[in-house]
PDB file of N, CA and C in Angstrom:
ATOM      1  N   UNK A   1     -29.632 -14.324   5.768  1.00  0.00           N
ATOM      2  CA  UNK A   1     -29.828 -15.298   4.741  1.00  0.00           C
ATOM      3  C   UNK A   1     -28.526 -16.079   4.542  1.00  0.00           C
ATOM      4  N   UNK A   2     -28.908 -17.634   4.303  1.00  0.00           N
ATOM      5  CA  UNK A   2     -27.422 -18.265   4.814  1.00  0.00           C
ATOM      6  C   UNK A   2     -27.181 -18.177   2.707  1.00  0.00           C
ATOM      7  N   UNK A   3     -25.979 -18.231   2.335  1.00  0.00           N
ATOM      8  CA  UNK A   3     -25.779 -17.776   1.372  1.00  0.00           C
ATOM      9  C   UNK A   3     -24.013 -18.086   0.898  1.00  0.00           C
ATOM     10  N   UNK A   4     -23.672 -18.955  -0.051  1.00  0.00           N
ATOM     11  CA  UNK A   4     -22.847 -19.798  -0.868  1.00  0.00           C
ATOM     12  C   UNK A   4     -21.634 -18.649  -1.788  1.00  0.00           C
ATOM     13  N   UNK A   5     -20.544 -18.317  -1.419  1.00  0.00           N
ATOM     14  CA  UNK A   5     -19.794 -17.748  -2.287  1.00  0.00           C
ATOM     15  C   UNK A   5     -18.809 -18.935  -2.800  1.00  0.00           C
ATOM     16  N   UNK A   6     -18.498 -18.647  -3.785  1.00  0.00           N
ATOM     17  CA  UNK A   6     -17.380 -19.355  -4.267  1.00  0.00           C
ATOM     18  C   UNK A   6     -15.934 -18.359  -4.447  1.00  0.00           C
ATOM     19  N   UNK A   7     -14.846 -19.022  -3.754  1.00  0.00           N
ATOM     20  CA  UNK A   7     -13.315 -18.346  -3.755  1.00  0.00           C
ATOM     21  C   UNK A   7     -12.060 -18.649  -4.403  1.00  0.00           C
ATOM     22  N   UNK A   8     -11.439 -17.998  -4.907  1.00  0.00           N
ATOM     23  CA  UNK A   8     -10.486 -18.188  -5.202  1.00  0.00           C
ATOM     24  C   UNK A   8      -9.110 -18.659  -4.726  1.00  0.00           C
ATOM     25  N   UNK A   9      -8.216 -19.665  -5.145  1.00  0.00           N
ATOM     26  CA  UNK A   9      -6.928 -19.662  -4.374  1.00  0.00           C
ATOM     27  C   UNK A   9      -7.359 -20.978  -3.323  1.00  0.00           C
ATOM     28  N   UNK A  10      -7.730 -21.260  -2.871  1.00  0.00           N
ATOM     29  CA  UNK A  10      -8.213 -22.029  -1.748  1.00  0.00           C
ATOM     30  C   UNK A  10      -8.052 -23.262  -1.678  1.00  0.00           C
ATOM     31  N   UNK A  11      -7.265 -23.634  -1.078  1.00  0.00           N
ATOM     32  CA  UNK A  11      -6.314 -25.333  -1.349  1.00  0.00           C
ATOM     33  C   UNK A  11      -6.196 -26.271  -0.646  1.00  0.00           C
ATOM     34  N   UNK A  12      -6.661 -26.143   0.898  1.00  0.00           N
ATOM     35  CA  UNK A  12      -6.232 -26.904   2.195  1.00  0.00           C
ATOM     36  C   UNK A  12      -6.898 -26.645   3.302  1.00  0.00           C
ATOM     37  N   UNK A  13      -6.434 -27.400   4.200  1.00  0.00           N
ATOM     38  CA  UNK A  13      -7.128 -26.962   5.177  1.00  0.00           C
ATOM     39  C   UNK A  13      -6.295 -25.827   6.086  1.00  0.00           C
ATOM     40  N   UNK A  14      -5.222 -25.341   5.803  1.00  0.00           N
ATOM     41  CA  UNK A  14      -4.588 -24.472   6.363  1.00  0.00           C
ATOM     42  C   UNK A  14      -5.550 -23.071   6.507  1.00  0.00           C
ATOM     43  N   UNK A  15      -5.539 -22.894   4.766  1.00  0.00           N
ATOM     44  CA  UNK A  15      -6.653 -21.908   3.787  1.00  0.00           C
ATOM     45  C   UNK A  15      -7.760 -22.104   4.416  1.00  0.00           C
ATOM     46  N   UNK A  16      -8.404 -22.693   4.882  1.00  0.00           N
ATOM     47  CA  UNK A  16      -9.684 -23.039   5.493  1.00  0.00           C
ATOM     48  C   UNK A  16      -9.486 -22.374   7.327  1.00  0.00           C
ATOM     49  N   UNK A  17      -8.569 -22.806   7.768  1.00  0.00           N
ATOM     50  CA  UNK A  17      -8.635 -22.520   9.274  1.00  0.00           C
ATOM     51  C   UNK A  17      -8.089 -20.677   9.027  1.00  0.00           C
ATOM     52  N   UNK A  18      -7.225 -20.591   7.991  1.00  0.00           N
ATOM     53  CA  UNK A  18      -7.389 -18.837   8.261  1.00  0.00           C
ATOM     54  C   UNK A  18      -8.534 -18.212   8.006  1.00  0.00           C
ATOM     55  N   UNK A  19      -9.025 -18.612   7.045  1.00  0.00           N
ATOM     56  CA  UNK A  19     -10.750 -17.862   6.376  1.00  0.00           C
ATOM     57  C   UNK A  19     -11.592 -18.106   7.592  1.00  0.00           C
ATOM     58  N   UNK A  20     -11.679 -18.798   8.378  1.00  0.00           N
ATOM     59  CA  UNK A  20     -12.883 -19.025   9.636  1.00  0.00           C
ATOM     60  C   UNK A  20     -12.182 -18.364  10.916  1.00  0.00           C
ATOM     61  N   UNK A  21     -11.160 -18.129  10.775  1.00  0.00           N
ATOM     62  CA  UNK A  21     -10.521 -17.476  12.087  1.00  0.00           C
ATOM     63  C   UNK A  21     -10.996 -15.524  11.548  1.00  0.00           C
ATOM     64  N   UNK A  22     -10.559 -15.588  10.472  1.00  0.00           N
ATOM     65  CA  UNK A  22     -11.028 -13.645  10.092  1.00  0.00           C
ATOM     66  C   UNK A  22     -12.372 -13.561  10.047  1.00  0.00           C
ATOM     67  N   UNK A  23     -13.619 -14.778   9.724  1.00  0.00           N
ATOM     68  CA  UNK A  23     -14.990 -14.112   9.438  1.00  0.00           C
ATOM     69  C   UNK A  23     -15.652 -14.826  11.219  1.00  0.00           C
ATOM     70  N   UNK A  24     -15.186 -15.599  12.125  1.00  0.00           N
ATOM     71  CA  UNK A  24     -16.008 -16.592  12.790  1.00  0.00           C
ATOM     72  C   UNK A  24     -16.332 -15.044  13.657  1.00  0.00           C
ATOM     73  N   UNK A  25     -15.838 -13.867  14.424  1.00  0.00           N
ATOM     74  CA  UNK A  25     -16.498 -13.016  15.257  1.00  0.00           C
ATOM     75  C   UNK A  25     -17.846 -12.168  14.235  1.00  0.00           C
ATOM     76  N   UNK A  26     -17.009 -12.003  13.101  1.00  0.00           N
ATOM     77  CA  UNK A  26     -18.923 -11.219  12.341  1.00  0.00           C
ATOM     78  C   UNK A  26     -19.654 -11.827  11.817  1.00  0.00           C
ATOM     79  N   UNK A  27     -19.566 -13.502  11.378  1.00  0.00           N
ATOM     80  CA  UNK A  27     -20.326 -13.791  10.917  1.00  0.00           C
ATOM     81  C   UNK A  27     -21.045 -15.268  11.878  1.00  0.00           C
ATOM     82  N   UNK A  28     -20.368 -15.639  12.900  1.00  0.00           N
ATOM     83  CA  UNK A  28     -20.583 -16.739  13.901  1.00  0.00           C
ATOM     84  C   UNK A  28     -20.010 -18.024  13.335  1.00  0.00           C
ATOM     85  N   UNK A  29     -21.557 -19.062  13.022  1.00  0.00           N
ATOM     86  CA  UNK A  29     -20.094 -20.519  12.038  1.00  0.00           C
ATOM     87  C   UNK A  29     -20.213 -19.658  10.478  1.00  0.00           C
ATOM     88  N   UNK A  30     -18.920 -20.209  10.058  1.00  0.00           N
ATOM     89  CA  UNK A  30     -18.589 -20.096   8.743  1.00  0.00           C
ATOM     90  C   UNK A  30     -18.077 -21.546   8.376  1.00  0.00           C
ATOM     91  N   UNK A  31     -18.727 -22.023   7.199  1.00  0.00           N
ATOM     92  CA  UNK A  31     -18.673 -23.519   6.357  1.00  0.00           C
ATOM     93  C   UNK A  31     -17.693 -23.622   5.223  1.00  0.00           C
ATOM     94  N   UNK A  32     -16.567 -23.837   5.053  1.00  0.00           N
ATOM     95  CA  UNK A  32     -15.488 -24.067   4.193  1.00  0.00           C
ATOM     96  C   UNK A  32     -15.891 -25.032   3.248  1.00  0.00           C
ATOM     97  N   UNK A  33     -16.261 -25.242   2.166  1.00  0.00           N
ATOM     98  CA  UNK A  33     -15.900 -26.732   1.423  1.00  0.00           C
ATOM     99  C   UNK A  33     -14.932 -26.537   0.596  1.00  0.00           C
ATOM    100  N   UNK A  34     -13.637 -27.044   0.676  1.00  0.00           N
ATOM    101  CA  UNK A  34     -12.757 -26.828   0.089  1.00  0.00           C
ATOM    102  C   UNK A  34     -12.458 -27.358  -1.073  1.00  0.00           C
ATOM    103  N   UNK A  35     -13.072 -28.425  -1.382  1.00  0.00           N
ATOM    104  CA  UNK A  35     -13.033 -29.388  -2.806  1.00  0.00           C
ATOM    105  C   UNK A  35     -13.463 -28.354  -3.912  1.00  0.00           C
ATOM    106  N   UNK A  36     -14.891 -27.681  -3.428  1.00  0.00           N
ATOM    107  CA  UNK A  36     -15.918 -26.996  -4.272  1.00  0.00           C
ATOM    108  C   UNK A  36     -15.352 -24.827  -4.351  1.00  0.00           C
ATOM    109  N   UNK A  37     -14.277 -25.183  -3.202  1.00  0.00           N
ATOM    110  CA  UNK A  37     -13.912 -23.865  -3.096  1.00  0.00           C
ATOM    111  C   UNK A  37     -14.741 -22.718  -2.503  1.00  0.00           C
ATOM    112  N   UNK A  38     -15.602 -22.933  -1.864  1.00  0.00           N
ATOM    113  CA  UNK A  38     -16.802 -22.221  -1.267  1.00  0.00           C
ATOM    114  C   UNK A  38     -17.121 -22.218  -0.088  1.00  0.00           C
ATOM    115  N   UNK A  39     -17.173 -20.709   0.482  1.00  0.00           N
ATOM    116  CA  UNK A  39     -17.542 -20.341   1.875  1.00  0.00           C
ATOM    117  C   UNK A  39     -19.272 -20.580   1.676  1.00  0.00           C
ATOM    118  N   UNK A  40     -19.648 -21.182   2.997  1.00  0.00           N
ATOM    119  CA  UNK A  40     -21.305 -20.685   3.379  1.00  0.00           C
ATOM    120  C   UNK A  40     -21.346 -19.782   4.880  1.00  0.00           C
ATOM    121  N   UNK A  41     -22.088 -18.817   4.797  1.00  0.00           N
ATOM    122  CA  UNK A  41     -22.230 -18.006   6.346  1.00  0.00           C
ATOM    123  C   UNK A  41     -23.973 -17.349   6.086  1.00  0.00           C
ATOM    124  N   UNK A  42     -23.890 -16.701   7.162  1.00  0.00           N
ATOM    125  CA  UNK A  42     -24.853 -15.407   7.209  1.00  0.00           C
ATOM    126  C   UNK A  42     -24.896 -14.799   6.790  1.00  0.00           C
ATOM    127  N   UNK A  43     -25.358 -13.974   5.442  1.00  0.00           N
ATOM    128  CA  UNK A  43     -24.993 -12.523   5.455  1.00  0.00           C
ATOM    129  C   UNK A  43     -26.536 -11.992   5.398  1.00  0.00           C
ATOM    130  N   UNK A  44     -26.665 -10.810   6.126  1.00  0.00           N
ATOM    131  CA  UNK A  44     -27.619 -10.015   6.510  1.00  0.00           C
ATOM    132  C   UNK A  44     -27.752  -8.710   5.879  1.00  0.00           C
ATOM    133  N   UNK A  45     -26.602  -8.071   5.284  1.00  0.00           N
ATOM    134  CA  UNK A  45     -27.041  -6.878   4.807  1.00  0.00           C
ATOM    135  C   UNK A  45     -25.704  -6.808   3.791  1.00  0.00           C
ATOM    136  N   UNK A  46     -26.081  -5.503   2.853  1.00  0.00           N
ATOM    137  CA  UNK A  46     -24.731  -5.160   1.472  1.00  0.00           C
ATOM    138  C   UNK A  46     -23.480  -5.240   2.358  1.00  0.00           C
ATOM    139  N   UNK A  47     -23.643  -4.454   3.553  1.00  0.00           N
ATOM    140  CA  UNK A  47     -22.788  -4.244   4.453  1.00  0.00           C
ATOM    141  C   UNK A  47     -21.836  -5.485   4.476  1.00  0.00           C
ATOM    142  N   UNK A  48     -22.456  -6.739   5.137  1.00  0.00           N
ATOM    143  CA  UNK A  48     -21.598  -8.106   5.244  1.00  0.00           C
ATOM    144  C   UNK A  48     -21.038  -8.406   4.169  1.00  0.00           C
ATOM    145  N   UNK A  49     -21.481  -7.994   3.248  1.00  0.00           N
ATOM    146  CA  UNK A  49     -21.024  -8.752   1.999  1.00  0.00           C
ATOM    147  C   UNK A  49     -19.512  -8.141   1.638  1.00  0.00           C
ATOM    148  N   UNK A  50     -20.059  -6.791   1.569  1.00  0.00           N
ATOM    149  CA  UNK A  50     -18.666  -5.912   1.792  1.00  0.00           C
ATOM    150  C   UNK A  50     -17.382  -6.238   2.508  1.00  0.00           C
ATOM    151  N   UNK A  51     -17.852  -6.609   3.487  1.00  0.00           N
ATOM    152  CA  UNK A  51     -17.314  -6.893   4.870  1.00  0.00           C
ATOM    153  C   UNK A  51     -16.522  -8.112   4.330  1.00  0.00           C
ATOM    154  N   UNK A  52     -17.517  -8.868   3.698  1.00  0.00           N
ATOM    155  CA  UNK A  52     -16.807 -10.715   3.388  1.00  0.00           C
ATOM    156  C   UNK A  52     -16.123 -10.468   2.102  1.00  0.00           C
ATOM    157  N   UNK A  53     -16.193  -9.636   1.247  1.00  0.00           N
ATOM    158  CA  UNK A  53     -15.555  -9.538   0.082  1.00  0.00           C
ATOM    159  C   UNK A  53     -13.870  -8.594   0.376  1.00  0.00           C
ATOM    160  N   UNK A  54     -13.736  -7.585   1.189  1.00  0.00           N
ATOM    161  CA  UNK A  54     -12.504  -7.436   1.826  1.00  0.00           C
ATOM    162  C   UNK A  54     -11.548  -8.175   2.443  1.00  0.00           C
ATOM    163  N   UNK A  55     -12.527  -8.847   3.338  1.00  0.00           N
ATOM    164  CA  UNK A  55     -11.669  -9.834   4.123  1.00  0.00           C
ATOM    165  C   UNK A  55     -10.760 -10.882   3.598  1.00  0.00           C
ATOM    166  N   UNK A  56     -11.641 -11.489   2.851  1.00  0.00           N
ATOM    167  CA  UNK A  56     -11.292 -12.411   1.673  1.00  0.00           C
ATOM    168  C   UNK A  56     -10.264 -11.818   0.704  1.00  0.00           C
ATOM    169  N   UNK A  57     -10.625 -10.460   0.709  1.00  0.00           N
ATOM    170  CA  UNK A  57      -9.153 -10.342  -0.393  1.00  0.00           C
ATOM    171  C   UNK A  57      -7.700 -10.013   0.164  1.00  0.00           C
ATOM    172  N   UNK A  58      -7.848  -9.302   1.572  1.00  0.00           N
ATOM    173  CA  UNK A  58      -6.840  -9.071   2.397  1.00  0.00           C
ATOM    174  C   UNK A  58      -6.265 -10.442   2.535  1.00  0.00           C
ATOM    175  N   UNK A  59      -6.837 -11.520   2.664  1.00  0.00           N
ATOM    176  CA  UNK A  59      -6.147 -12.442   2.958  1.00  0.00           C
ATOM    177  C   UNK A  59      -5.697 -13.532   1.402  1.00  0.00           C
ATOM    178  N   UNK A  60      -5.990 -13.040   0.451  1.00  0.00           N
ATOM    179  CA  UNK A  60      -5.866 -13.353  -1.140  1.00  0.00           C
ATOM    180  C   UNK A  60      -6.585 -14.588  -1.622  1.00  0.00           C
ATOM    181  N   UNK A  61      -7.603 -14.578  -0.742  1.00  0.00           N
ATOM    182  CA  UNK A  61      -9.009 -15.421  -1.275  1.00  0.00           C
ATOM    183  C   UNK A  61     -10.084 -14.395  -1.702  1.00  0.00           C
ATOM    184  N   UNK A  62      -9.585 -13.766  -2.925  1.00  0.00           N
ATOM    185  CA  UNK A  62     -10.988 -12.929  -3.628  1.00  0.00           C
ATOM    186  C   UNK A  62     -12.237 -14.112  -4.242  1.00  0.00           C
ATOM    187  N   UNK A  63     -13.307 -13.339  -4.314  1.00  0.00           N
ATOM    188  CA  UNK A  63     -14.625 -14.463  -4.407  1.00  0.00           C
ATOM    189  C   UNK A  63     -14.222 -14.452  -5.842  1.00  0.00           C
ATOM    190  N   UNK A  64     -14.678 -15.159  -6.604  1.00  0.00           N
ATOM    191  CA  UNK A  64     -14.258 -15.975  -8.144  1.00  0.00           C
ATOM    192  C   UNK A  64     -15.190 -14.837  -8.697  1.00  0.00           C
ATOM    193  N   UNK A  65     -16.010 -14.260  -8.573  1.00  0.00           N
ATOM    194  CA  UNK A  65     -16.599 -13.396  -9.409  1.00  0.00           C
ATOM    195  C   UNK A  65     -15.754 -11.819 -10.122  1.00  0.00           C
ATOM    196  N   UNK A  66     -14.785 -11.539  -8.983  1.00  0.00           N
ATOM    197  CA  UNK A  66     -13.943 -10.215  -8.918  1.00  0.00           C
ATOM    198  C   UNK A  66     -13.066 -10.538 -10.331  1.00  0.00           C
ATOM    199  N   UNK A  67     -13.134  -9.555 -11.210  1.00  0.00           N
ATOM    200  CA  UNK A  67     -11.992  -9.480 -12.493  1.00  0.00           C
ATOM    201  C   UNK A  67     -10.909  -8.815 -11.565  1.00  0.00           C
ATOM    202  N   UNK A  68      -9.644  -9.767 -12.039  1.00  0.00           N
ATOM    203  CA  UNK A  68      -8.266  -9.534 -11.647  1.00  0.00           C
ATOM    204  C   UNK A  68      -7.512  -9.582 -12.596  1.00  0.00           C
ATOM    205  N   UNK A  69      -6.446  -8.408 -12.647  1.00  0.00           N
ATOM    206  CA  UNK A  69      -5.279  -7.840 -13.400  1.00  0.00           C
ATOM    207  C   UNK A  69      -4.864  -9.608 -13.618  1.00  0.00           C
ATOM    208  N   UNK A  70      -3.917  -9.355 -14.473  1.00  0.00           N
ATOM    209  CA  UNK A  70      -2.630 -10.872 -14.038  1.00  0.00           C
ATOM    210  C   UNK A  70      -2.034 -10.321 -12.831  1.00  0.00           C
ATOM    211  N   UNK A  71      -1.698  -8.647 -12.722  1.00  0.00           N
ATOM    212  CA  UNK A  71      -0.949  -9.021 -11.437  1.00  0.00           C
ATOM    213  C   UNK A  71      -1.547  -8.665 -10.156  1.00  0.00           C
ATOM    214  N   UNK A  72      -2.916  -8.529  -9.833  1.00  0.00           N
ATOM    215  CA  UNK A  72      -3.565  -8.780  -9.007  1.00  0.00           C
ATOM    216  C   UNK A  72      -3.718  -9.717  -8.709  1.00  0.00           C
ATOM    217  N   UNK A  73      -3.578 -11.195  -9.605  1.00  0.00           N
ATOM    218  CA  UNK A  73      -4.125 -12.195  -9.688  1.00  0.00           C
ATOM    219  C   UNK A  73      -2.644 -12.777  -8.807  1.00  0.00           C
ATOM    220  N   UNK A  74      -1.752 -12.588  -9.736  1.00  0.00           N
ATOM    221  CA  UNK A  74      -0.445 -12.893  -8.582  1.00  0.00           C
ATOM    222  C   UNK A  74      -0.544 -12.494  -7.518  1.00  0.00           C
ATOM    223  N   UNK A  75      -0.312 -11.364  -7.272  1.00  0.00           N
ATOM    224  CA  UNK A  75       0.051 -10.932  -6.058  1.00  0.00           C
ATOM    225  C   UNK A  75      -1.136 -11.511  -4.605  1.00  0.00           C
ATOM    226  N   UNK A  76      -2.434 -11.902  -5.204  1.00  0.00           N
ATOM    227  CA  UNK A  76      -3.408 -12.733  -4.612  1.00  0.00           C
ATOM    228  C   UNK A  76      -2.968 -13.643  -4.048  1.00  0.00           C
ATOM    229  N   UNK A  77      -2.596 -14.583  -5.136  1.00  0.00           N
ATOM    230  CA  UNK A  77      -2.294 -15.924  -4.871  1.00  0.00           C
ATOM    231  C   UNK A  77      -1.355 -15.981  -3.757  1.00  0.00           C
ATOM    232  N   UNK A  78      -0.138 -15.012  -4.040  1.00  0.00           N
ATOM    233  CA  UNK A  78       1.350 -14.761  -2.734  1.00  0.00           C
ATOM    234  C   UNK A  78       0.634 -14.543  -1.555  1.00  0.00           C
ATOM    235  N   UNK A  79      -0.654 -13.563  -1.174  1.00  0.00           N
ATOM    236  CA  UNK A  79      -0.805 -13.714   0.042  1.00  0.00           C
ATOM    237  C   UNK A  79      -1.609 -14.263   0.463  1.00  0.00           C
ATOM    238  N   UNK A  80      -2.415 -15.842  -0.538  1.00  0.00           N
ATOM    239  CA  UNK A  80      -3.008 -16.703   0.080  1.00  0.00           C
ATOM    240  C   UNK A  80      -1.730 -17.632   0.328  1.00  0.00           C
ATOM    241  N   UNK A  81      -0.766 -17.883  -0.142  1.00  0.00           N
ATOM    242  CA  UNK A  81       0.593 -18.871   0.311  1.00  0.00           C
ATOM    243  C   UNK A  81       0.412 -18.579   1.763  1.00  0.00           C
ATOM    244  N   UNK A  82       0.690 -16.999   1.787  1.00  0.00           N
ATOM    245  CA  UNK A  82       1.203 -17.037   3.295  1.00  0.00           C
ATOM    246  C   UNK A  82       0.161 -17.056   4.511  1.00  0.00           C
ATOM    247  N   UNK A  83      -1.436 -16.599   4.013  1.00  0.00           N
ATOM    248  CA  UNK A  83      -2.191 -16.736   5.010  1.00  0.00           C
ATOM    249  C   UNK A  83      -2.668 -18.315   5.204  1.00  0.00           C
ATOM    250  N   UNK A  84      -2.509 -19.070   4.047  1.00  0.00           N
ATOM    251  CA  UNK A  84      -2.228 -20.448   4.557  1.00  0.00           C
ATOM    252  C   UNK A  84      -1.509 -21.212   5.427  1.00  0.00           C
ATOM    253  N   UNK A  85      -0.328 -20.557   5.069  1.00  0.00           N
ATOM    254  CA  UNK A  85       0.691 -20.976   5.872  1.00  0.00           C
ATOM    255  C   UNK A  85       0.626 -20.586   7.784  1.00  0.00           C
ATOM    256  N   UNK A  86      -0.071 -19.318   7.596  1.00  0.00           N
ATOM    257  CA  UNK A  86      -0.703 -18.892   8.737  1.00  0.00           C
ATOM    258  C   UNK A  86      -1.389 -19.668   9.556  1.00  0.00           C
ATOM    259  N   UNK A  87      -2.546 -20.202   8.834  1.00  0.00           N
ATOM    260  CA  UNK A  87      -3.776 -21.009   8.779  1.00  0.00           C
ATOM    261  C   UNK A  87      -3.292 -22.194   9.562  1.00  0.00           C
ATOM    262  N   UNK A  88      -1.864 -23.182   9.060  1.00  0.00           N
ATOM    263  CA  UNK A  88      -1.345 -24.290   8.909  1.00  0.00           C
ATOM    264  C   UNK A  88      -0.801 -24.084  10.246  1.00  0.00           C
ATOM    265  N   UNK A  89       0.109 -23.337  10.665  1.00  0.00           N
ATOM    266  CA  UNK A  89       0.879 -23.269  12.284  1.00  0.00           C
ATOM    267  C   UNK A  89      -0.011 -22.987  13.217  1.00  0.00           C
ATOM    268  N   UNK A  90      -1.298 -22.068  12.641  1.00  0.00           N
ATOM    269  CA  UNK A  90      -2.074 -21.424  14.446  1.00  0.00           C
ATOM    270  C   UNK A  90      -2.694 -22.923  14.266  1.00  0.00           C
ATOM    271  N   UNK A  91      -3.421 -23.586  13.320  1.00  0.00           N
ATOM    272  CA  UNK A  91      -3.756 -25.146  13.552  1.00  0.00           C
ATOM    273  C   UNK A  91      -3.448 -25.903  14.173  1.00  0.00           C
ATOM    274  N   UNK A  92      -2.140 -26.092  14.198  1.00  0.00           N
ATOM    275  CA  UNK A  92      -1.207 -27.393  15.098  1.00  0.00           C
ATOM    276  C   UNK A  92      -1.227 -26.709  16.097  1.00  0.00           C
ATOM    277  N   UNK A  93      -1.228 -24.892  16.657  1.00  0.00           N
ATOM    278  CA  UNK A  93      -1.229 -24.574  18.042  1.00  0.00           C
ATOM    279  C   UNK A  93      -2.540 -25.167  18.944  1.00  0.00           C
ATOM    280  N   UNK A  94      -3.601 -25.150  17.978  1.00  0.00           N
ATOM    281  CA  UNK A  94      -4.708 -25.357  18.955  1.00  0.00           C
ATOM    282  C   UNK A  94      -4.689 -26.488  19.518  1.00  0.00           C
TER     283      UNK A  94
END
């Protein structure tokens, strides 16, 4: 079922090319709109969701629904800086 999360942190297209590089092998295309802050993909079972709700936070795009400490909420934001920044250099490699 193709299916709309909304994320946190999410600013560019840097933020955009890391989030589709961690979900594009389990979930195939993944749809960024970055204005609206929202992934669209597949998800098929609790499992994916799981799957998309980790991923997303490892990389400090938790889905807007998750209650965060203040300093969860920081420490979020620090490692969406850097998986952006991630996002931003493997970009210009391709």
């Amino acid at each position: 079922m193709i299916k709309n999360f909304k994320l946190s942190n999410i600013r560019c297209g840097g933020c955009a090319n890391s989030i589709q590089k961690a979900l594009k092998d389990k979930f195939g295309e993944v749809e960024i709109d970055i204005e609206n802050q929202k992934v669209t993909l597949d998800i098929k079972s609790i499992e994916d969701e799981e799957f998309l709700r980790n991923t997303l936070r490892k990389l400090g795009y938790p889905l807007s629904d998750e209650k965060l400490t203040i300093f969860q909420d920081i420490g979020l934001k620090a490692k969406s800086v850097a998986s952006c920044s991630i996002g931003k250099f493997s970009k210009k490699e391709n």
